[in-house]
N, C-alpha and C. Protein backbone atom coordinates (compact mmCIF):
# COMPACT_ATOMS: atom_id res chain seq x y z
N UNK A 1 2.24 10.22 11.03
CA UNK A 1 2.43 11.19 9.97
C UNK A 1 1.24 12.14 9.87
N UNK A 2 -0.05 11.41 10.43
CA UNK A 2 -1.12 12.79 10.32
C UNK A 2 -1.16 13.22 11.44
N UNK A 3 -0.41 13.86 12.03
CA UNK A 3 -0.29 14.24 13.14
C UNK A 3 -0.40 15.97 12.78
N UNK A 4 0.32 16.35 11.59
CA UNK A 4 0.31 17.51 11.23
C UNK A 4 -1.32 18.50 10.70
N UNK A 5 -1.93 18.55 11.39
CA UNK A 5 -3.21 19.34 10.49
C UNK A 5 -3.34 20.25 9.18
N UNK A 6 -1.86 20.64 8.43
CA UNK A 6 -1.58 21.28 7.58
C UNK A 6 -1.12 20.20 6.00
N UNK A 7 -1.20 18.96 6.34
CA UNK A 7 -0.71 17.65 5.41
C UNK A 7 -2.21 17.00 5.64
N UNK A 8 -2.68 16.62 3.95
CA UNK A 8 -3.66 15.91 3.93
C UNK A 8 -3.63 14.32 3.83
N UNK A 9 -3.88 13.43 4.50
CA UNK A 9 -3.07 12.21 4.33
C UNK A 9 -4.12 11.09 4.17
N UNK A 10 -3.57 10.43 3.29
CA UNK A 10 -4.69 9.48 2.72
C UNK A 10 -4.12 7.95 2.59
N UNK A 11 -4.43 7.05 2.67
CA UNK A 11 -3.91 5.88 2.95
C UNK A 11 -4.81 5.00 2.16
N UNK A 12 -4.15 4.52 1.53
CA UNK A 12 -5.39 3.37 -0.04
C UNK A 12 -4.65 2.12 0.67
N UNK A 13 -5.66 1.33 0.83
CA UNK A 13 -5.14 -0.37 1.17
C UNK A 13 -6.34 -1.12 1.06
N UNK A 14 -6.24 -2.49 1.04
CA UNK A 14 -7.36 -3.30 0.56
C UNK A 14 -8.44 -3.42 1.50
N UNK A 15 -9.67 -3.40 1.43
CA UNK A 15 -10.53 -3.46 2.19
C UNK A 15 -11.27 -4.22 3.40
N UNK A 16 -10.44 -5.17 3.42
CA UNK A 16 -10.21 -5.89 5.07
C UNK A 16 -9.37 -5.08 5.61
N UNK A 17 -7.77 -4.86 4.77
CA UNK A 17 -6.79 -4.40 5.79
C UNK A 17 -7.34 -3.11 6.89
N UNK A 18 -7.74 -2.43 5.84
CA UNK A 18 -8.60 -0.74 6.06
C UNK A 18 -10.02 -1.25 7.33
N UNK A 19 -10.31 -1.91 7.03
CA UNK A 19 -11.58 -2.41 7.96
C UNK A 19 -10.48 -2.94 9.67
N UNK A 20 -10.04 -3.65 9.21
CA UNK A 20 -9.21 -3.99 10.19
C UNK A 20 -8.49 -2.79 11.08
N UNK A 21 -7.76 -1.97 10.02
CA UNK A 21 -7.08 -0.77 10.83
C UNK A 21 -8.30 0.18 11.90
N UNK A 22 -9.24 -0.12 10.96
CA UNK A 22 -10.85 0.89 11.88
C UNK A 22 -10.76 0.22 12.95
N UNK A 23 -10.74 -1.21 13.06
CA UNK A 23 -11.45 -1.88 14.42
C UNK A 23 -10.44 -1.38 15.17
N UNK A 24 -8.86 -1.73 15.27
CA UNK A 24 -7.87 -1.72 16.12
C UNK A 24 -7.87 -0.45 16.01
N UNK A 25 -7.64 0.46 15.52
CA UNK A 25 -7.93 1.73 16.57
C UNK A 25 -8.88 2.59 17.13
N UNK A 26 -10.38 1.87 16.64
CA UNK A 26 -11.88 1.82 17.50
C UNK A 26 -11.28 1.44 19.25
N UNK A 27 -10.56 0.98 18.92
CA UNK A 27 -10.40 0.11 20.98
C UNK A 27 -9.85 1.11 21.78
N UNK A 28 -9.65 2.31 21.25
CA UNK A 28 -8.62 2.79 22.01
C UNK A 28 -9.31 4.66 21.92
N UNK A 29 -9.10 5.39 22.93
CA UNK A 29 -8.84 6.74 22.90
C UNK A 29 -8.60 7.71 21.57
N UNK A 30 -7.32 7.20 21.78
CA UNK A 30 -5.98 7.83 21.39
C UNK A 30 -6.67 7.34 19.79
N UNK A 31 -6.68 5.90 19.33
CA UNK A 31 -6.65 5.81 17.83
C UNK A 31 -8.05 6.05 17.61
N UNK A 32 -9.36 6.35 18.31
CA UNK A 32 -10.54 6.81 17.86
C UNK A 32 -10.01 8.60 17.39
N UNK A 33 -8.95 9.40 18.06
CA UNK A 33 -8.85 10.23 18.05
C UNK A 33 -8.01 10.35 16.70
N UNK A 34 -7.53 9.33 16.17
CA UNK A 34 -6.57 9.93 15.31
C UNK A 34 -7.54 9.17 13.90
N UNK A 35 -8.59 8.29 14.23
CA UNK A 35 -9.49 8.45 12.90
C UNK A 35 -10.40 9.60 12.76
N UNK A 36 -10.41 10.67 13.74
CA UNK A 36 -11.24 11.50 13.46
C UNK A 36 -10.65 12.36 13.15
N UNK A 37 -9.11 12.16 13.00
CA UNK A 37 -8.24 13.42 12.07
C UNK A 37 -8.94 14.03 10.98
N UNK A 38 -9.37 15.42 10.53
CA UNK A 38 -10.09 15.68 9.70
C UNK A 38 -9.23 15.60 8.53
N UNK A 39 -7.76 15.60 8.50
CA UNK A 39 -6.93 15.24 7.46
C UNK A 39 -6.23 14.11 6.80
N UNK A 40 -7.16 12.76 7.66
CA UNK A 40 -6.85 11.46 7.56
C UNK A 40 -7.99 10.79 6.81
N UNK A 41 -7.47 10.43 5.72
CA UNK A 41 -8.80 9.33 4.93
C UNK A 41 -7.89 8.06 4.42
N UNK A 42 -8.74 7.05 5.09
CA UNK A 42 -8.42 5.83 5.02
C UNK A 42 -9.68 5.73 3.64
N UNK A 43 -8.99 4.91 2.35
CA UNK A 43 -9.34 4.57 1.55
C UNK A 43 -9.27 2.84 1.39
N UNK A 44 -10.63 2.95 1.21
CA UNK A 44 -10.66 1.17 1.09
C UNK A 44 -10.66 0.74 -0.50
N UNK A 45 -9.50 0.65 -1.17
CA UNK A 45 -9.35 -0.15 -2.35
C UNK A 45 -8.46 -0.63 -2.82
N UNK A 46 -8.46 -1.30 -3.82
CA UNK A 46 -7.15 -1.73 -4.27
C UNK A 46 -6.09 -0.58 -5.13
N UNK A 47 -4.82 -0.30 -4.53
CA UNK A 47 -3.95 0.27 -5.76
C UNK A 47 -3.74 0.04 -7.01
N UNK A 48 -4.06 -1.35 -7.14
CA UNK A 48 -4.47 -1.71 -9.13
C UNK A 48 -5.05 -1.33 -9.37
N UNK A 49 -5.72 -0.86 -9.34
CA UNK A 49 -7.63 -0.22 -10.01
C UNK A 49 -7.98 0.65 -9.42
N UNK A 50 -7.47 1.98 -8.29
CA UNK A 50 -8.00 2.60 -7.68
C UNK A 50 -7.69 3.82 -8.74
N UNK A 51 -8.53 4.69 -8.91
CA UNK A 51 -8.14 5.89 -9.74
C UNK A 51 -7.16 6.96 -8.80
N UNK A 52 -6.16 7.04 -8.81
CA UNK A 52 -5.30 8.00 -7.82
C UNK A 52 -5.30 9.50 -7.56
N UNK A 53 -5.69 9.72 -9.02
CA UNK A 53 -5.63 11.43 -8.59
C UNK A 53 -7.09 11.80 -8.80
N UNK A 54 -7.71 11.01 -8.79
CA UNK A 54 -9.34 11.10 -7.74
C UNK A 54 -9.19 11.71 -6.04
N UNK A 55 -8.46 11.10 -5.62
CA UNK A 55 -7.43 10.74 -4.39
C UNK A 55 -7.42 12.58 -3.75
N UNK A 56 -6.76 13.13 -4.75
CA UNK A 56 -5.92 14.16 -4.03
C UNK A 56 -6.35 15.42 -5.31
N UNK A 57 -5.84 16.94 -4.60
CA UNK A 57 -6.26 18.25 -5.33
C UNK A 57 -5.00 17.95 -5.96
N UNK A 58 -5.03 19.42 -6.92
CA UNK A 58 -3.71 19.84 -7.29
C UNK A 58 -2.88 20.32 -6.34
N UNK A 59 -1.48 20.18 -6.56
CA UNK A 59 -0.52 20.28 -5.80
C UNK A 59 0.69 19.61 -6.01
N UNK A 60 1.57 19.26 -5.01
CA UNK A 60 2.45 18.58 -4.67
C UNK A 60 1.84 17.22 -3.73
N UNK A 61 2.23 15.99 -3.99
CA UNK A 61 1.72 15.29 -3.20
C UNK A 61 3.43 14.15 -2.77
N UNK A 62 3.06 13.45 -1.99
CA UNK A 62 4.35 12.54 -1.25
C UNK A 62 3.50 11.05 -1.18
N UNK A 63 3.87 10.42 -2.08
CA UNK A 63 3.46 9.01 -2.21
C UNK A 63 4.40 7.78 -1.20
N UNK A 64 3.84 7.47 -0.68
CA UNK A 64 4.96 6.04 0.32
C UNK A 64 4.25 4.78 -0.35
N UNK A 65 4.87 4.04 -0.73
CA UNK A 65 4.32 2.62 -1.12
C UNK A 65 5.48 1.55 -0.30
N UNK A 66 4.65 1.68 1.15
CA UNK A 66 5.98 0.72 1.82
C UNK A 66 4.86 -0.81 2.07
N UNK A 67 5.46 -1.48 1.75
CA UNK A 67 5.02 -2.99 2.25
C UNK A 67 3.85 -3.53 1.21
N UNK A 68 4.35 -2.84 -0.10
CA UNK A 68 2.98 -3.17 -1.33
C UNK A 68 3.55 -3.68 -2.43
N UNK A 69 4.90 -3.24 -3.04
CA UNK A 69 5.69 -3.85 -4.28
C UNK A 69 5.72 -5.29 -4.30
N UNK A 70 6.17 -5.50 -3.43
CA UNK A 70 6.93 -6.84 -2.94
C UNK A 70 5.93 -8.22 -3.51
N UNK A 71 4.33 -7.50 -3.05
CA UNK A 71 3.16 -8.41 -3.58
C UNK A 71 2.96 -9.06 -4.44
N UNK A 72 3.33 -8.01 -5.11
CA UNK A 72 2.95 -7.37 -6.90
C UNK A 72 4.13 -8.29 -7.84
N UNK A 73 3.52 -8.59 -8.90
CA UNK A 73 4.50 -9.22 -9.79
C UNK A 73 4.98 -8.05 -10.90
N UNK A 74 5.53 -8.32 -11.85
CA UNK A 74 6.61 -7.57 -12.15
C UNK A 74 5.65 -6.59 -13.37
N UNK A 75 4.68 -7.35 -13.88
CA UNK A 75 3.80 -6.76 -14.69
C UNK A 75 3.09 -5.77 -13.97
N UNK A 76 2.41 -6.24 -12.59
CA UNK A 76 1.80 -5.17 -11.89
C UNK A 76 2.63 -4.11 -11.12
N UNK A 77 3.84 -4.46 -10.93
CA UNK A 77 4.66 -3.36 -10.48
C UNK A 77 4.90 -1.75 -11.63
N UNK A 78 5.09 -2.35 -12.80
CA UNK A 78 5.37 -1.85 -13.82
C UNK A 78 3.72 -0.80 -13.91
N UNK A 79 2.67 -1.44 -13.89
CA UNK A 79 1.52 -0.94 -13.77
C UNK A 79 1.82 0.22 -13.24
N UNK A 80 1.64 -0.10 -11.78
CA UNK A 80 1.79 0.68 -10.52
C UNK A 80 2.92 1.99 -10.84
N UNK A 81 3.81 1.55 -11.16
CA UNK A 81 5.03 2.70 -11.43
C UNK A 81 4.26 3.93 -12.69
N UNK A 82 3.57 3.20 -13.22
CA UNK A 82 3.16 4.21 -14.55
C UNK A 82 2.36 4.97 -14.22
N UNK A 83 1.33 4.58 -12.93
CA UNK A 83 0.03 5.18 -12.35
C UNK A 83 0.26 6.23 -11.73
N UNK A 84 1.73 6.10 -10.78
CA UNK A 84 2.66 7.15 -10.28
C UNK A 84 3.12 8.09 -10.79
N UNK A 85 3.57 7.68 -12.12
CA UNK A 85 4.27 8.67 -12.33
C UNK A 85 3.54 9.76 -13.10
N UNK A 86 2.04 8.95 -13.61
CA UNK A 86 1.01 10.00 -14.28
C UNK A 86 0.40 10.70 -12.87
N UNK A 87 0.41 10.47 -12.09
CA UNK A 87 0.16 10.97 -10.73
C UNK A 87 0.61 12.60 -10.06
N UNK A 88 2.44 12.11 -10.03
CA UNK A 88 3.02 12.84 -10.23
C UNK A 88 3.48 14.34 -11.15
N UNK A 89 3.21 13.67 -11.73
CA UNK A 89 3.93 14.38 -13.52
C UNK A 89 2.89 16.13 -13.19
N UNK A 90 3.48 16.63 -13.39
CA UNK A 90 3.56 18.08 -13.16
C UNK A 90 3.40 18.72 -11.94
N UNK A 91 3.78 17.45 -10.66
CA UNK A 91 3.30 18.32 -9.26
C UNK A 91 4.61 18.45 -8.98
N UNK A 92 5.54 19.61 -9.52
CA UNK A 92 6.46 19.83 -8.52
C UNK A 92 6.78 20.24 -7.32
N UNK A 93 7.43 19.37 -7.12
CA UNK A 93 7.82 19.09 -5.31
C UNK A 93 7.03 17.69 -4.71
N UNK A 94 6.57 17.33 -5.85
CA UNK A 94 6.16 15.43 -5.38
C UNK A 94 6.87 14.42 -5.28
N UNK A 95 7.14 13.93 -4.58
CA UNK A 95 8.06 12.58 -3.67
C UNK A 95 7.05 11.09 -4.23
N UNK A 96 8.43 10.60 -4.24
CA UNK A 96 7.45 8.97 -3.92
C UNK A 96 8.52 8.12 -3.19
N UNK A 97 8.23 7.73 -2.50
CA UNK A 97 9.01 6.57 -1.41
C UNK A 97 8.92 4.86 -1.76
N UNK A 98 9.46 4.88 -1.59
CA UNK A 98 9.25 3.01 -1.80
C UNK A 98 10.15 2.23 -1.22
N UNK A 99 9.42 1.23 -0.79
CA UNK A 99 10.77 -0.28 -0.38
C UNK A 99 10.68 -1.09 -1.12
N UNK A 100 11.58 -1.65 -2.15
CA UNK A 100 11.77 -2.40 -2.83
C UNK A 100 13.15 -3.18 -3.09
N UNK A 101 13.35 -4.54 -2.71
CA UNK A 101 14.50 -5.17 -3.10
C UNK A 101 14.61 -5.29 -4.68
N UNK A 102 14.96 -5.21 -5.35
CA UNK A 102 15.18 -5.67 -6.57
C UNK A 102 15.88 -7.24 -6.43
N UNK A 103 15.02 -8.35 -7.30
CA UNK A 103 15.49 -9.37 -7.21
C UNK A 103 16.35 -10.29 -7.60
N UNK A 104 17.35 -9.17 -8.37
CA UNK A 104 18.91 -9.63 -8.68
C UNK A 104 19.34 -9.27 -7.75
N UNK A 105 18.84 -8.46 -6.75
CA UNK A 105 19.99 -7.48 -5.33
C UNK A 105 19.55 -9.04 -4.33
N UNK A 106 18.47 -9.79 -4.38
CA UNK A 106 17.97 -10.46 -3.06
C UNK A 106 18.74 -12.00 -3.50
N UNK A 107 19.51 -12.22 -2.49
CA UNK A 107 20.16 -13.15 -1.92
C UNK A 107 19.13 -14.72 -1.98
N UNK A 108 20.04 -15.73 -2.52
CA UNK A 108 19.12 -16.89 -3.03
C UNK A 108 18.33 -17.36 -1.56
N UNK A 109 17.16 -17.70 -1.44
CA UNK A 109 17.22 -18.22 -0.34
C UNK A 109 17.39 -19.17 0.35
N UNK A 110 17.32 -19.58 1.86
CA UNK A 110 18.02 -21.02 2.61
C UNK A 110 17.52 -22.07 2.18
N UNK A 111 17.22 -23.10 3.04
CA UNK A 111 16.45 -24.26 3.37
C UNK A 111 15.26 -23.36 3.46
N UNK A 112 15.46 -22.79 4.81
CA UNK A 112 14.02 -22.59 5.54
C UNK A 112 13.00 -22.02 4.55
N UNK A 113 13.53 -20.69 4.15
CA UNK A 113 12.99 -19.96 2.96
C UNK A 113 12.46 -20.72 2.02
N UNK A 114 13.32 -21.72 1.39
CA UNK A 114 12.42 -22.60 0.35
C UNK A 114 11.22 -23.23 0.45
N UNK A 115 11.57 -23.73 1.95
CA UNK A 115 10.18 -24.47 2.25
C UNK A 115 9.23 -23.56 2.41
N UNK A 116 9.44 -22.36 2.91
CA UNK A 116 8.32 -21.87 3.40
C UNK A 116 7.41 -20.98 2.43
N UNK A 117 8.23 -20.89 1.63
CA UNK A 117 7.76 -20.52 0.11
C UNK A 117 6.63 -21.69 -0.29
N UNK A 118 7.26 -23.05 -0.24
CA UNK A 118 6.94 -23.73 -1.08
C UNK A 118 5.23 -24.43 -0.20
N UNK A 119 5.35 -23.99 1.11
CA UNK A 119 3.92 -24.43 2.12
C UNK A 119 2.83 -23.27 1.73
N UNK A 120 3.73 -22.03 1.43
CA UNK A 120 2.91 -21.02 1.31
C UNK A 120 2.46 -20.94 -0.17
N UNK A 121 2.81 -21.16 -1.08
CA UNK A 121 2.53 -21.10 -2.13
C UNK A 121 1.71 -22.80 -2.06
N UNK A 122 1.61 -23.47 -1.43
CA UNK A 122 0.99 -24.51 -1.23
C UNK A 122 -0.72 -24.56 -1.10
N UNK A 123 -0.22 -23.76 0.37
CA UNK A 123 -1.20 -23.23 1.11
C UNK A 123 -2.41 -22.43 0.63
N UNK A 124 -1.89 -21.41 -0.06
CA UNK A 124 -2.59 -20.49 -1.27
C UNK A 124 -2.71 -20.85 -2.50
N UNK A 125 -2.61 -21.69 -3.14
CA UNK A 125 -3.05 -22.64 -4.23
C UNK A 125 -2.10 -21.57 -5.30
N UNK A 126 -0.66 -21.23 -5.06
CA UNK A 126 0.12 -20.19 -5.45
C UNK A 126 -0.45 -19.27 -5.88
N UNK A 127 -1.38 -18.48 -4.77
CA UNK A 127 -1.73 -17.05 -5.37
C UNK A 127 -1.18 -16.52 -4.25
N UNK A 128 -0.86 -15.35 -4.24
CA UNK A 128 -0.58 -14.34 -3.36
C UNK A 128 -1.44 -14.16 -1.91
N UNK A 129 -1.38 -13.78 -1.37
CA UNK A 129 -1.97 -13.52 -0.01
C UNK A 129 -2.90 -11.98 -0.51
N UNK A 130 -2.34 -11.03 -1.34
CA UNK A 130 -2.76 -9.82 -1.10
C UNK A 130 -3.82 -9.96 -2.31
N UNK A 131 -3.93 -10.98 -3.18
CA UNK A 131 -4.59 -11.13 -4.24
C UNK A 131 -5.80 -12.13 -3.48
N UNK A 132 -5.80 -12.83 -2.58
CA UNK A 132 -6.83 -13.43 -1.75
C UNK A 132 -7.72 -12.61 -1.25
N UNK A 133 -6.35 -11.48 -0.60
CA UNK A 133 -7.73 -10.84 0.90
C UNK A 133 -8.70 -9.52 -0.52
N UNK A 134 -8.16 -9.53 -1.67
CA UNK A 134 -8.92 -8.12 -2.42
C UNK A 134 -10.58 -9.37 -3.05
N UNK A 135 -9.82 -10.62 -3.10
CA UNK A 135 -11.34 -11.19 -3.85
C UNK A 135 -12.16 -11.43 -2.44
N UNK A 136 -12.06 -11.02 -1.28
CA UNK A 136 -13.02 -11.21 -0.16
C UNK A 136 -13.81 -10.64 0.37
């Protein structure tokens, strides 16, 4: 997506993930070339607490929140939606994208699913995975 030099593109994720994305495309050409996009800023923080329209000028902006709801419990989703939409709120022509099942739409789950819920929530002393890697 930053491929375009005319779109300023900014990417907020937690600060391993963001550290992580540096190394794996440090190895390479091609992804040293596309961190030196002058229109690419990788932001290392959390979306709970990150101030957003710190983030970006005035304008229109296009928000994607793919692979982040899902984390989030229903209080912090609700958060998140409000942060957006004060975000939003007078940039016309601003988008926001999202993947989200809603969990009356999601199908009970199997065997397998249960268990693996129940190792993982085991495993993590039932905290989240994305609430681990932000206290690290």
């Amino acid at each position: 997506m930053s491929v375009n030099p005319d779109l300023l593109y900014i990417e907020v994720d937690l600060p391993p993930v963001v550290a992580r994305k540096r190394e794996l495309l440090g190895r390479t050409q091609e992804g040293r070339s596309v961190l030196n996009r002058a229109n690419l800023d990788l932001v290392a923080a959390d979306v709970e607490s990150a101030k957003l329209s710190d983030l970006v000028e005035d304008g229109p902006v296009c928000v994607v929140a793919e692979g982040l709801l899902m984390y989030l419990d229903d209080a912090a989703q609700q958060a998140v939606w409000r942060r957006l939409a004060e975000l939003v709120s007078g940039r016309a022509g601003s988008v926001v994208i999202f993947d989200l099942v809603p969990a009356v739409e999601q199908p009970p789950p199997g065997l397998l699913g249960r268990m693996l819920a129940f190792l993982f929530a085991r495993f993590n002393k039932g905290v989240f995975l994305c609430r681990t890697l932000s206290d690290s």
